[in-house]
C-alpha atoms as a PDB file:
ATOM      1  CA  UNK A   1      62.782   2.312  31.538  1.00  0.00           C
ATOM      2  CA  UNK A   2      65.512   0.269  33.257  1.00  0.00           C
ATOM      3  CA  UNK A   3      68.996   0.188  31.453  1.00  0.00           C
ATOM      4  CA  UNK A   4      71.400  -2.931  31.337  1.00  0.00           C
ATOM      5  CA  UNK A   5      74.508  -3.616  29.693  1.00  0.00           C
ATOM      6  CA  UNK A   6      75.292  -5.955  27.095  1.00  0.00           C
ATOM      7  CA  UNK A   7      78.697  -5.974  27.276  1.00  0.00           C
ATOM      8  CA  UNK A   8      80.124  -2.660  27.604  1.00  0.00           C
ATOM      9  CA  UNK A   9      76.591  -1.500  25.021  1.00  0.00           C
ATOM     10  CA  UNK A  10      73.379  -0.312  27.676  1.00  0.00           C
ATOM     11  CA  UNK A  11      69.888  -0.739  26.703  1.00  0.00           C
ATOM     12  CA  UNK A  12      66.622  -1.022  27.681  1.00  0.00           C
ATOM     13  CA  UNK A  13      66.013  -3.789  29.361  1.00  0.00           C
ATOM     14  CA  UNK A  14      63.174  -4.860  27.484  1.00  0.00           C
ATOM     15  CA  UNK A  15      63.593  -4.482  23.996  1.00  0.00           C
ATOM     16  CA  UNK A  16      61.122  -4.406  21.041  1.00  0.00           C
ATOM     17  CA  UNK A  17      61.565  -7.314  18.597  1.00  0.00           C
ATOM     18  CA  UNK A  18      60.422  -6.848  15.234  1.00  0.00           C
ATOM     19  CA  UNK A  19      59.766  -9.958  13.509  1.00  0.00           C
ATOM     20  CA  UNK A  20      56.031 -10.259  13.830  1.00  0.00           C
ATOM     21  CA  UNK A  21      55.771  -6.934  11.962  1.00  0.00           C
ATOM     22  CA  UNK A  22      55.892  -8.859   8.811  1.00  0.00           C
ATOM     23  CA  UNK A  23      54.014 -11.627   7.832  1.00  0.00           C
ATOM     24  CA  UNK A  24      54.910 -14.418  10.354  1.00  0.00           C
ATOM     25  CA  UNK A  25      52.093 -15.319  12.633  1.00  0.00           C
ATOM     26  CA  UNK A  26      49.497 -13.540  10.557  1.00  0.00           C
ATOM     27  CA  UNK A  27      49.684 -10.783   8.278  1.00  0.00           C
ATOM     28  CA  UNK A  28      50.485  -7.320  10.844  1.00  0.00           C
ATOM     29  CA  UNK A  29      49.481  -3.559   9.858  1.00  0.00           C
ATOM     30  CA  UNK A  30      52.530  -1.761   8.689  1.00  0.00           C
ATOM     31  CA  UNK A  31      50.939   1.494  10.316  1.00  0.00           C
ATOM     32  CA  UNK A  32      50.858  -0.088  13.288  1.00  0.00           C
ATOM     33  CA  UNK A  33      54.046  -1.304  13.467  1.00  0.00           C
ATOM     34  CA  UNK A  34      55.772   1.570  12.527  1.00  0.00           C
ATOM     35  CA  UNK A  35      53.390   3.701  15.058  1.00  0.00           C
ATOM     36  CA  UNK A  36      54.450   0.808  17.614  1.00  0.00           C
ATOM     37  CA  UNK A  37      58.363   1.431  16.905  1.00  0.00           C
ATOM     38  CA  UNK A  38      57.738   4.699  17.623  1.00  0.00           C
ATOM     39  CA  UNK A  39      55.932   4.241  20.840  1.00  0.00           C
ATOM     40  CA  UNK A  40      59.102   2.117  21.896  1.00  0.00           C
ATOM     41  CA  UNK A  41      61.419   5.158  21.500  1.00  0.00           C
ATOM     42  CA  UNK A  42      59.071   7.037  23.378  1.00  0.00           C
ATOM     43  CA  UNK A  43      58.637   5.202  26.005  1.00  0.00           C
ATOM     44  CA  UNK A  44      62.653   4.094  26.252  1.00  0.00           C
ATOM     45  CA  UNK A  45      62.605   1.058  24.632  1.00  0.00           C
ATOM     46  CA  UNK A  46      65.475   1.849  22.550  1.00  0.00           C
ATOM     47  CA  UNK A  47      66.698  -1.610  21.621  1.00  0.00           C
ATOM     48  CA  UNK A  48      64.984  -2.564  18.004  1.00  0.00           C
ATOM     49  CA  UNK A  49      65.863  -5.899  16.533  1.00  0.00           C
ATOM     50  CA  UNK A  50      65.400  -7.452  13.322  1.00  0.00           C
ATOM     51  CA  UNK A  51      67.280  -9.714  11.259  1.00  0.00           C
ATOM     52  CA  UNK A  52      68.097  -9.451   6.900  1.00  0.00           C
ATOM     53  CA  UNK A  53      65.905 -12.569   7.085  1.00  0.00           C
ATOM     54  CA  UNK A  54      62.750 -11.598   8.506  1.00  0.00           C
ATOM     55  CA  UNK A  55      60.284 -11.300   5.437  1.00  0.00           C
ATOM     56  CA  UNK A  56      63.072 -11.567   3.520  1.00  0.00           C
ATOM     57  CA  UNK A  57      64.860  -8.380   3.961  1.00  0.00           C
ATOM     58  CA  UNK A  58      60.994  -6.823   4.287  1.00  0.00           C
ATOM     59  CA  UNK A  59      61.447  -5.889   7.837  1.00  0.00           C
ATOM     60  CA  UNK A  60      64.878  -4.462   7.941  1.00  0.00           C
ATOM     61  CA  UNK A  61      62.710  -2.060   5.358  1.00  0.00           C
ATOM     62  CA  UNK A  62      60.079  -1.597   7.924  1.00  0.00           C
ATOM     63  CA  UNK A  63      62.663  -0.604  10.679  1.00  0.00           C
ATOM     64  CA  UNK A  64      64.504   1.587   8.295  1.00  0.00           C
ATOM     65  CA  UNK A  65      61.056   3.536   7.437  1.00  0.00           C
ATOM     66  CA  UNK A  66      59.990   3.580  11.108  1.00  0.00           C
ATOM     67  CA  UNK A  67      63.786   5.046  12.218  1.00  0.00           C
ATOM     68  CA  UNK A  68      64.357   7.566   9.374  1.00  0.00           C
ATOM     69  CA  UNK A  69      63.846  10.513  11.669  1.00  0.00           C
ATOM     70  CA  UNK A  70      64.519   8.799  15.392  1.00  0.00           C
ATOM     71  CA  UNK A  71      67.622   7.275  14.306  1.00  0.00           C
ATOM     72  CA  UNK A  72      69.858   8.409  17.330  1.00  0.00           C
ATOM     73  CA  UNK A  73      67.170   7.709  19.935  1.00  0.00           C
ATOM     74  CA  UNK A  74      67.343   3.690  18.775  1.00  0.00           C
ATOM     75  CA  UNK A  75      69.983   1.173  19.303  1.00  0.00           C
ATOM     76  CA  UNK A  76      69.521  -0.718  16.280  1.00  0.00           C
ATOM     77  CA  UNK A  77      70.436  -4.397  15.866  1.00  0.00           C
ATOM     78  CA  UNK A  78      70.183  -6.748  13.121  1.00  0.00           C
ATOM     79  CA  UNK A  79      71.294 -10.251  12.122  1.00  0.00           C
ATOM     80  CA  UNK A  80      72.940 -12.388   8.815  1.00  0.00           C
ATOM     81  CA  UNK A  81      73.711 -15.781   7.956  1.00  0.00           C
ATOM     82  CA  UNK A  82      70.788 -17.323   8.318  1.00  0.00           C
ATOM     83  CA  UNK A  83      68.557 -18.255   5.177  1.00  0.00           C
ATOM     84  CA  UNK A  84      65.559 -18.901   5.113  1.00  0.00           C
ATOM     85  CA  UNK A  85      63.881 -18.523   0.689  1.00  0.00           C
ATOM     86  CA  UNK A  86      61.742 -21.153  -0.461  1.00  0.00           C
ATOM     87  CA  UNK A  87      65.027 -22.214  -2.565  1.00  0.00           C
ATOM     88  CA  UNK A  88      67.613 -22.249   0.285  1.00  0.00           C
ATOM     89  CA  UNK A  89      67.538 -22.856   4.238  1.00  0.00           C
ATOM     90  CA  UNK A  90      70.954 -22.787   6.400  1.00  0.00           C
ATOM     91  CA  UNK A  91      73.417 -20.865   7.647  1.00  0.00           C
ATOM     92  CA  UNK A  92      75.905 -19.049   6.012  1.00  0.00           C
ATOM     93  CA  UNK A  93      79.580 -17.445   7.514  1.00  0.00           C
ATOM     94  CA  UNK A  94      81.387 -16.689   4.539  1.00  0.00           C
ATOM     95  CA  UNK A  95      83.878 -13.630   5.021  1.00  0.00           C
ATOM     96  CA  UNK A  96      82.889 -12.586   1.768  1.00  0.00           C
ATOM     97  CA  UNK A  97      78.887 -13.049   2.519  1.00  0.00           C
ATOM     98  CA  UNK A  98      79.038 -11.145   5.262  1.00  0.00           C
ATOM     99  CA  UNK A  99      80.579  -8.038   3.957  1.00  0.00           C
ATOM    100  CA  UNK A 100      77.634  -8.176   1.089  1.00  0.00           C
ATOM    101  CA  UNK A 101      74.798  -8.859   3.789  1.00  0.00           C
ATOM    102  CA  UNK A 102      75.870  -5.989   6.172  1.00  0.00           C
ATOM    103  CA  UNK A 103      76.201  -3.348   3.349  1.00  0.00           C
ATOM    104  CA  UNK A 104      72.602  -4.984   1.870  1.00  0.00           C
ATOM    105  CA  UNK A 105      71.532  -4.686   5.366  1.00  0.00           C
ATOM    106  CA  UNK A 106      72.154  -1.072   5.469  1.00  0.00           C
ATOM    107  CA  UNK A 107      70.937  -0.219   2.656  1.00  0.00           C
ATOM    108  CA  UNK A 108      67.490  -1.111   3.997  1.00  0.00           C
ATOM    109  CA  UNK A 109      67.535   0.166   7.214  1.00  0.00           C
ATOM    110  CA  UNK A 110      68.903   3.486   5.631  1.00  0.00           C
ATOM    111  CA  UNK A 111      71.241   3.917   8.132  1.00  0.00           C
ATOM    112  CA  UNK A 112      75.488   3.732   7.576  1.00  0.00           C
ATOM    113  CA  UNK A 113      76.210   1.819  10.698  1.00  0.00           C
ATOM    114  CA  UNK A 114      74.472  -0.973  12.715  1.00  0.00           C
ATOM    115  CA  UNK A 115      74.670  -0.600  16.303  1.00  0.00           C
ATOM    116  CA  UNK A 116      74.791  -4.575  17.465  1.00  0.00           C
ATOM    117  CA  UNK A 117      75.662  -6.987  14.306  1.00  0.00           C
ATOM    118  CA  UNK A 118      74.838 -10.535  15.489  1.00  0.00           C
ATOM    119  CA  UNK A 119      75.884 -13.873  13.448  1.00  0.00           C
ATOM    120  CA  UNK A 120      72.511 -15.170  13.507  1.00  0.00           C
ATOM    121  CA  UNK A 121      72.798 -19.009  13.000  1.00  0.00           C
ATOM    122  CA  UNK A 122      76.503 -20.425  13.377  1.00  0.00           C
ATOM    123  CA  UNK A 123      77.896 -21.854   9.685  1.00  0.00           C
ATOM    124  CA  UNK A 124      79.295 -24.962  11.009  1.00  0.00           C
ATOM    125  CA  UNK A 125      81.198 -25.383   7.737  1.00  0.00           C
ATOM    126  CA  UNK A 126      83.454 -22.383   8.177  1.00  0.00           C
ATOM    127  CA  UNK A 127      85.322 -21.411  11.573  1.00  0.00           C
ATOM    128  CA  UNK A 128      83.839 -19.216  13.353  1.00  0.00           C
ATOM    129  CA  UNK A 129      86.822 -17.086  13.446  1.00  0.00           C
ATOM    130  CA  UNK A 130      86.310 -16.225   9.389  1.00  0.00           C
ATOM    131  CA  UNK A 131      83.002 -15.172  10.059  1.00  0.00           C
ATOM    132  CA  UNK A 132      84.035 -12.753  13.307  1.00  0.00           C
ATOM    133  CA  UNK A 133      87.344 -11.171  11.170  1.00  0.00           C
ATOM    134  CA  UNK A 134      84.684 -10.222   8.850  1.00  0.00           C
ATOM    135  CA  UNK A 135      82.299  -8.780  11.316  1.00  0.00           C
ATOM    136  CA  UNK A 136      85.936  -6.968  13.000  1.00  0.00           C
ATOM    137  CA  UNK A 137      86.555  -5.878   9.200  1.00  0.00           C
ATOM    138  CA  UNK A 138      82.914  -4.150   9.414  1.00  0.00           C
ATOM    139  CA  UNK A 139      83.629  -2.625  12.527  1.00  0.00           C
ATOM    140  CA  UNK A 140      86.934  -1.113  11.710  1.00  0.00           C
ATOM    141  CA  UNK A 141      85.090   0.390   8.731  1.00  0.00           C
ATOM    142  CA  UNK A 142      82.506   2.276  11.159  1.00  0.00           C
ATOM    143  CA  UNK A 143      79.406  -0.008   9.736  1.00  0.00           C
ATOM    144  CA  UNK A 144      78.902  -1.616  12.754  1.00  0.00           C
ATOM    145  CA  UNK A 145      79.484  -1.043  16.846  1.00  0.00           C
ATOM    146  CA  UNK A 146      79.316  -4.147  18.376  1.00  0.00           C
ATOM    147  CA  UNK A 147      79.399  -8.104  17.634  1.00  0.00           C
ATOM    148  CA  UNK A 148      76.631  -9.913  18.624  1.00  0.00           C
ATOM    149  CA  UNK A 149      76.063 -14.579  18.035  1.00  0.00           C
ATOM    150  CA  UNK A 150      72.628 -16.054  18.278  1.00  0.00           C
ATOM    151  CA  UNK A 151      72.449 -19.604  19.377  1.00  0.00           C
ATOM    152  CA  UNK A 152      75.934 -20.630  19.607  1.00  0.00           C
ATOM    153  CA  UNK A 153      76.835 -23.454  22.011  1.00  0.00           C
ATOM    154  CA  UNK A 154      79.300 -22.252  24.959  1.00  0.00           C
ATOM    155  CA  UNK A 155      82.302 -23.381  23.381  1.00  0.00           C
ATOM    156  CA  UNK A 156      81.566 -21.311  20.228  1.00  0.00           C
ATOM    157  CA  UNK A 157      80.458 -18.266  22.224  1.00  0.00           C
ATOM    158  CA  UNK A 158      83.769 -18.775  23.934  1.00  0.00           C
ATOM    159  CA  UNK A 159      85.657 -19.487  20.297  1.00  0.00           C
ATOM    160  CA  UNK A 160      83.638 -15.944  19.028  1.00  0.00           C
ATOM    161  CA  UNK A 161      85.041 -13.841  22.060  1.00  0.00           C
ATOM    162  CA  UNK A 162      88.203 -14.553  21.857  1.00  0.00           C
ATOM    163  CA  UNK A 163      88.520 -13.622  17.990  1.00  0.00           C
ATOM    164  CA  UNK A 164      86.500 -10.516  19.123  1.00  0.00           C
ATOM    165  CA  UNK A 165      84.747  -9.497  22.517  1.00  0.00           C
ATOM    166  CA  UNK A 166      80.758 -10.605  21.800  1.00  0.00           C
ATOM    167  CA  UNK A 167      78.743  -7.847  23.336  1.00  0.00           C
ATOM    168  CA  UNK A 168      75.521 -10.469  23.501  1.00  0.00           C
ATOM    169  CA  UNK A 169      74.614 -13.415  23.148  1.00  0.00           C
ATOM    170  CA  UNK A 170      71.427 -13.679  21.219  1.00  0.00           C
ATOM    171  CA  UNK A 171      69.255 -17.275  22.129  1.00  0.00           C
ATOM    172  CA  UNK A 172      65.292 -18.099  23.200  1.00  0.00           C
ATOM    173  CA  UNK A 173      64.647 -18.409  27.174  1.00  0.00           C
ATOM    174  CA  UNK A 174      61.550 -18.027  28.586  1.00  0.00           C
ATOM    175  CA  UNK A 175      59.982 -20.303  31.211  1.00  0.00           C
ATOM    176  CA  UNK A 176      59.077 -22.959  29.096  1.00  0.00           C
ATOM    177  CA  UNK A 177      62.968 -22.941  27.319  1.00  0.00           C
ATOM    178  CA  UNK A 178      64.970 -22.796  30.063  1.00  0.00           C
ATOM    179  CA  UNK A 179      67.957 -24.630  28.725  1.00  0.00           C
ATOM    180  CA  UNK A 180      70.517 -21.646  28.777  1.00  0.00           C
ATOM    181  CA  UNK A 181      70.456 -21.383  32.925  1.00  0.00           C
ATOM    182  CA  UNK A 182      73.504 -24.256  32.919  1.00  0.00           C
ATOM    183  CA  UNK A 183      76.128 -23.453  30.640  1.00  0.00           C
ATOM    184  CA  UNK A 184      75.319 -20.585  28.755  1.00  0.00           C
ATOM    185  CA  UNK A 185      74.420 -18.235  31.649  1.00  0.00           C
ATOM    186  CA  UNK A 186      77.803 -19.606  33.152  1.00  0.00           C
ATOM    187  CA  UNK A 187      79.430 -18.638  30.276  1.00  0.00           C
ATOM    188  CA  UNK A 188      78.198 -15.367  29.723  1.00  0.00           C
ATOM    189  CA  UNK A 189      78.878 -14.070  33.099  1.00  0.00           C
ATOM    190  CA  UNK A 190      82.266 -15.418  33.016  1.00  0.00           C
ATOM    191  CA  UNK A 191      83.066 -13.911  29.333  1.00  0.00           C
ATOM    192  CA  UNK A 192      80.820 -10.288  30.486  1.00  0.00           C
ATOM    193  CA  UNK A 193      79.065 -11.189  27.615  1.00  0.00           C
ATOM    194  CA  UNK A 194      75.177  -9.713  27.998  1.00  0.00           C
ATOM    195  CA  UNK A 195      72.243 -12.376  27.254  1.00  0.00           C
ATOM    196  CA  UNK A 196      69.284 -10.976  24.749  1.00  0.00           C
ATOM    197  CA  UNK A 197      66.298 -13.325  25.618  1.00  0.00           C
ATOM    198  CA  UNK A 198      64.445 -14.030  21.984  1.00  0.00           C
ATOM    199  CA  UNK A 199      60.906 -15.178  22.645  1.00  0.00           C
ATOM    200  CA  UNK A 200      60.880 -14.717  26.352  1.00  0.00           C
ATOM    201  CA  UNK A 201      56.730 -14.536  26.064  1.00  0.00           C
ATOM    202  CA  UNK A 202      57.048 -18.539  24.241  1.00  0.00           C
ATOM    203  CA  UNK A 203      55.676 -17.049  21.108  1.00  0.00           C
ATOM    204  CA  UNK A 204      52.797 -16.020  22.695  1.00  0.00           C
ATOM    205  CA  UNK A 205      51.943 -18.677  24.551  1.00  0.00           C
ATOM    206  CA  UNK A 206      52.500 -17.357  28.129  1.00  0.00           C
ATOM    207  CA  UNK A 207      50.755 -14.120  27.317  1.00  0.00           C
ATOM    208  CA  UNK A 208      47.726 -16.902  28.306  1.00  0.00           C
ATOM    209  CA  UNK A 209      46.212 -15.428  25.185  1.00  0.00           C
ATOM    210  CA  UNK A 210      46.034 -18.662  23.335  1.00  0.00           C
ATOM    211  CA  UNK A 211      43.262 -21.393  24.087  1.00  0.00           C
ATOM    212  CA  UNK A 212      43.665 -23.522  21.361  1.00  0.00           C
ATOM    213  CA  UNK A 213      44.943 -24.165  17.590  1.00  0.00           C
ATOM    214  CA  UNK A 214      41.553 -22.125  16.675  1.00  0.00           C
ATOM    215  CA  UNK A 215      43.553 -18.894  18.121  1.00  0.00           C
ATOM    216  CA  UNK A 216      46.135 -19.366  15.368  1.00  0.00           C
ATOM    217  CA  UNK A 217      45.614 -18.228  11.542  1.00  0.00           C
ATOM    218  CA  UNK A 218      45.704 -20.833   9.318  1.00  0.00           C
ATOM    219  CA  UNK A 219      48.845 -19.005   7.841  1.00  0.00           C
ATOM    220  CA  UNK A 220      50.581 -18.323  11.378  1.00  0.00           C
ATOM    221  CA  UNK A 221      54.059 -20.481  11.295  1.00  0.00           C
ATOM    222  CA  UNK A 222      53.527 -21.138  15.075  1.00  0.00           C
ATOM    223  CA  UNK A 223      51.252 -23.833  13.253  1.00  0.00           C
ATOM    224  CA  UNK A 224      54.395 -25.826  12.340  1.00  0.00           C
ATOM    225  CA  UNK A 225      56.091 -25.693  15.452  1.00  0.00           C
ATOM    226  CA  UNK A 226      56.064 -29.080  18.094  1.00  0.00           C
ATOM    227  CA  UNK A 227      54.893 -27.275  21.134  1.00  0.00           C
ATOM    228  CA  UNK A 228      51.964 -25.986  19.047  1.00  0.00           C
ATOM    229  CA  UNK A 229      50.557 -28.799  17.684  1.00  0.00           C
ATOM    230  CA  UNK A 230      47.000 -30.387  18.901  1.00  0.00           C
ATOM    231  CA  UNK A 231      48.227 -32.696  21.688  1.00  0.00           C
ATOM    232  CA  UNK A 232      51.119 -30.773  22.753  1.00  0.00           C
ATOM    233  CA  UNK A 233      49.373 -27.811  23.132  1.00  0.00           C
ATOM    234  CA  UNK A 234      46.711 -29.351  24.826  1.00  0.00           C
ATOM    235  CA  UNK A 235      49.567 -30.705  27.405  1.00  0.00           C
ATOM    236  CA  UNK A 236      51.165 -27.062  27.216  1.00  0.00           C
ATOM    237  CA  UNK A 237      47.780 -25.537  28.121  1.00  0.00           C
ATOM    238  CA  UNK A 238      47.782 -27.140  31.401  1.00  0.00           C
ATOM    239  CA  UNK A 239      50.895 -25.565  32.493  1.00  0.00           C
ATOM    240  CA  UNK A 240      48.713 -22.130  32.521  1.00  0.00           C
ATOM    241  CA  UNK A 241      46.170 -22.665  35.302  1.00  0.00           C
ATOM    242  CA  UNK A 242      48.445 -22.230  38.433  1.00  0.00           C
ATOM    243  CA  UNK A 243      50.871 -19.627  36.264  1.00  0.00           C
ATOM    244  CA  UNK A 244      47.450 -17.278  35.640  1.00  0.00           C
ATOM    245  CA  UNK A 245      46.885 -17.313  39.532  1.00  0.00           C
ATOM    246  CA  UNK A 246      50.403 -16.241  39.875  1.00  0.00           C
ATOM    247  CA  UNK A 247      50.252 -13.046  37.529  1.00  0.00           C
ATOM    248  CA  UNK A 248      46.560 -12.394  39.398  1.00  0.00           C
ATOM    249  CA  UNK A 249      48.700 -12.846  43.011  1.00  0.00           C
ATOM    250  CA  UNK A 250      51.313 -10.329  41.900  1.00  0.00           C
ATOM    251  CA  UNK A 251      48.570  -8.037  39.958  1.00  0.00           C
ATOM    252  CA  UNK A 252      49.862  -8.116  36.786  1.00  0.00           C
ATOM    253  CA  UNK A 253      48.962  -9.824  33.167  1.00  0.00           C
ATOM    254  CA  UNK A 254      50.867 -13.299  32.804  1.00  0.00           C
ATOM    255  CA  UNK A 255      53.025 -11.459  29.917  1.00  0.00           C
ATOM    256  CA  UNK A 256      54.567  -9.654  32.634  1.00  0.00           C
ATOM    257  CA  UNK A 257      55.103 -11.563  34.847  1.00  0.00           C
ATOM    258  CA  UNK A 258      56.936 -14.381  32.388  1.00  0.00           C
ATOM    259  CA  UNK A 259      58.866 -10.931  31.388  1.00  0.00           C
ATOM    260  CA  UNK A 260      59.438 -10.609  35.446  1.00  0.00           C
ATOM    261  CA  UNK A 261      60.813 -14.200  35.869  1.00  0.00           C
ATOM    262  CA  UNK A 262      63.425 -13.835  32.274  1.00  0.00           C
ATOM    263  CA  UNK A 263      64.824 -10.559  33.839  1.00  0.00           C
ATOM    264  CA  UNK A 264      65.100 -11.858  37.368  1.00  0.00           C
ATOM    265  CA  UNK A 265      67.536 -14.566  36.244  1.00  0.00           C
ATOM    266  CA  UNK A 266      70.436 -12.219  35.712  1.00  0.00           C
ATOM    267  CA  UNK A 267      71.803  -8.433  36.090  1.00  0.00           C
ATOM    268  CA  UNK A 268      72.910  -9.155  32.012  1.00  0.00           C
ATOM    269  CA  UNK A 269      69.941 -10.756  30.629  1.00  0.00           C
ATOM    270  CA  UNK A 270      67.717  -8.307  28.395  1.00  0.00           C
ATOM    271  CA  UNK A 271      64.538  -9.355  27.721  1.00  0.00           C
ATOM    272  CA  UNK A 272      63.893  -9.326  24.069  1.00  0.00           C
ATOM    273  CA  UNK A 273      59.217  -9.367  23.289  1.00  0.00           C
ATOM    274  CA  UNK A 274      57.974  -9.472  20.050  1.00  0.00           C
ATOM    275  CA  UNK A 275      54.969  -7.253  18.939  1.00  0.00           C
ATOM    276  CA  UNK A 276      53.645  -5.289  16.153  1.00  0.00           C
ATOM    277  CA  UNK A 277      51.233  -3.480  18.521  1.00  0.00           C
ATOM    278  CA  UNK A 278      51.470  -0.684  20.555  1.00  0.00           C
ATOM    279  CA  UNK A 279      48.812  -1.875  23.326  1.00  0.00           C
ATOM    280  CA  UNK A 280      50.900  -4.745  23.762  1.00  0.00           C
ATOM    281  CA  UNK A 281      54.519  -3.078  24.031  1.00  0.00           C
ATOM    282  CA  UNK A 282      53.216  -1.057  26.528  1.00  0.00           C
ATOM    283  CA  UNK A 283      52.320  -4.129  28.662  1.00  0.00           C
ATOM    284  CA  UNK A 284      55.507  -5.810  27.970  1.00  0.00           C
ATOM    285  CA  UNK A 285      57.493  -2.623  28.808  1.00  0.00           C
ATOM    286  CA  UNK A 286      55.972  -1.919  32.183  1.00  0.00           C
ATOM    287  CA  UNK A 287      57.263  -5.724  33.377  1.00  0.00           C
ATOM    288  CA  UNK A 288      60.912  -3.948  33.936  1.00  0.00           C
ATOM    289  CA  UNK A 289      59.197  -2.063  36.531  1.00  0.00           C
ATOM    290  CA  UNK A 290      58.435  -5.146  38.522  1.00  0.00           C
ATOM    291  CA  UNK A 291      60.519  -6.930  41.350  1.00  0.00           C
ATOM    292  CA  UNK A 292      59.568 -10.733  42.019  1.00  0.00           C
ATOM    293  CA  UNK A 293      59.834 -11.618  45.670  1.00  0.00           C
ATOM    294  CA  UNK A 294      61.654 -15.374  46.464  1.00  0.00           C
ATOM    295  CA  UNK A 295      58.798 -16.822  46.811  1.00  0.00           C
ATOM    296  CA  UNK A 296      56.879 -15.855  43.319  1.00  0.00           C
ATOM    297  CA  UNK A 297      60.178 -16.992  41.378  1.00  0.00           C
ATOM    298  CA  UNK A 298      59.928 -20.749  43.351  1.00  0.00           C
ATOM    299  CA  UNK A 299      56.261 -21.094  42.521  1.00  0.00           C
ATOM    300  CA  UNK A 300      57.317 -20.132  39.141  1.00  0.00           C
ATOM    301  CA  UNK A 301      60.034 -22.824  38.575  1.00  0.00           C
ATOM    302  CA  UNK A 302      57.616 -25.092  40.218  1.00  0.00           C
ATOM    303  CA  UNK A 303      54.978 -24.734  37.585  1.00  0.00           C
ATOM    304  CA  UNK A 304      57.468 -24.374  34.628  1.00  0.00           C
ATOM    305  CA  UNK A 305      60.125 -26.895  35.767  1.00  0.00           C
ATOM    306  CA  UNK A 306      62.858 -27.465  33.693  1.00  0.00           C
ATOM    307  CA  UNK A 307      62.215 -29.792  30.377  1.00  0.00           C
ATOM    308  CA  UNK A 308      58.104 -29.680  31.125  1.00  0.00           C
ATOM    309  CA  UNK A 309      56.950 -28.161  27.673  1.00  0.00           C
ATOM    310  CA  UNK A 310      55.745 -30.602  25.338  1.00  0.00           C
ATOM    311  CA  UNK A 311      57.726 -30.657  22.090  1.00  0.00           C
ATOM    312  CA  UNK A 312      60.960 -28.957  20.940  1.00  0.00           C
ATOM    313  CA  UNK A 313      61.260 -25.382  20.475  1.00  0.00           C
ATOM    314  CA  UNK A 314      61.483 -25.688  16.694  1.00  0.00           C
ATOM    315  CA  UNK A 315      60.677 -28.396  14.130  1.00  0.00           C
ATOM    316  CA  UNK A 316      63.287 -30.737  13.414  1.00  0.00           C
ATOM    317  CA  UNK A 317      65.319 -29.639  10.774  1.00  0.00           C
ATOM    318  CA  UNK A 318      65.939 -26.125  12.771  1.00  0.00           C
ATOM    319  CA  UNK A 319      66.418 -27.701  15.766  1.00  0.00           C
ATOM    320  CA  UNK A 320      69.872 -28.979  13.800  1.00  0.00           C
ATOM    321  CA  UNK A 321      70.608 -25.118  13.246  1.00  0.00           C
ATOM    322  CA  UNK A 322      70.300 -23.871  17.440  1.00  0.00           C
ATOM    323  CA  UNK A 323      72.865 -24.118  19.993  1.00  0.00           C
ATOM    324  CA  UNK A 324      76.234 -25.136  17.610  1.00  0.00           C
END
């Protein structure tokens, strides 16, 4: 497996994310999950992300349980501040909340120190400099390595590293969310900050595994997200036809090759899949392996131009929450 940096932290470049592994877009086999975080670490896929609010604190369990005896072979990373119970939804950045959600945190992963600790949605109501002096506090008490921010705007990325050096920059890009290759990418490069890619396969879609709403549970959230709904899917599916000949061209599945296209972008991008299958990590991993000619990567961008995808990236009210 190929290494990259995110900030002065290496990793695999494609990492293994976790949330599907509890109930998100279906209901997933713990077994198989576990045997599939496993699999990672054997096959060098070291970085394992979750977040304290995936399945409600469910997953960091699932990690922890997977982990308990490959602990040093894994770069863990996990993420607070961003609720999501049936009573509450929004971000929190409280000093004092994040000193209780790191040591909760911990406590389920069964591990005394997080490897990359990300701010995962930006508390607008508190300056983001409280909420990094109490992510520093962690650090200087050996319970984390590095700071990590998931969808921050430039300016707050920029407001972040300067309270503390951000070792990544957490945020979706694929080739149907391209909006990070302005500013963001910019940003990063200048700042040395690394770039995790969150749902660089479009949440399945671009695995060309999805025909229809009748591929989706009736219980999978993708179900209440824009680009998923009847008509915008049936737009979406359209973008496939030409991308499909594309992966056939270059002799690989269309989940590599959209994993191909997200690490082409930049040296510091890591590409960040989500699976709770072995089968399919093993697909995803072998994409680091492959090198895009010119030519590939303009067909690409010509059939997944910038702003083509048919509804936002998230329903309304969490659109509100993404790039502050």
């Amino acid at each position: 497996m190929k290494r990259r940096k995110l900030g002065a932290l290496e990793v695999s470049a494609v990492g293994l994310g976790c949330m599907s592994m509890t109930p998100i877009y279906g209901t997933p086999d713990p077994a198989e999950a576990v045997a599939t975080i496993h699999r990672a670490l054997e096959l060098g896929v070291d970085l394992i992300d979750t977040s304290d609010a995936y399945g409600a604190g469910k997953n960091e369990e699932l990690v922890g349980r997977a982990l308990k005896d490959r602990r040093g072979k894994a770069v863990l990373a996990s993420k607070f501040g961003n609720i999501m119970t049936p009573g509450a939804r929004g971000a929190v950045g409280r000093p004092d909340y994040v000193i209780e959600a790191c040591e909760k945190s911990l406590t389920r992963l069964g591990t005394d120190m997080i490897d990359l600790y990300y701010i995962h949605r930006v508390d607008t109501t508190v300056p983001i400099e409280d909420t990094v002096g109490a992510m520093v506090k962690l650090k200087q008490q050996g319970k984390i390595r590095f700071l990590g921010i998931s969808e921050a705007a430039p300016a707050t990325l920029r407001r972040a590293h300067k309270a503390h050096p951000m070792a990544a920059l957490q945020t979706e890009y694929s080739l149907w969310t391209r909006d990070a290759e302005d500013e963001l990418f910019k940003t990063c490069a200048e700042l040395g900050v690394g770039y995790v890619a969150y749902s660089p396969l479009g949440r399945g879609f671009l695995t060309g595994a999805i025909g229809g709403l009748g591929d989706l549970g009736e219980n999978d959230r993708r179900r209440q997200h824009p680009r998923f709904e009847a008509e915008n899917l049936k737009r979406n599916l359209a973008l496939l036809k030409d991308f499909k000949e594309l992966a056939a061209k270059e002799k690989c599945t269309p989940a590599q090759l959209a994993l191909a296209f997200v690490l082409s972008r930049r040296p510091f991008i890591v590409a960040l899949p989500g699976t709770s299958h072995r089968k399919y990590l093993e697909e995803n991993a072998k994409a680091a392996e492959l090198t895009l000619s010119p030519q590939t990567i303009t067909a690409l961008e010509k059939a997944f131009p910038r702003g083509v995808a048919a509804g936002t990236r998230y329903p309304e009210p969490q659109m509100k929450s993404v790039g502050v």
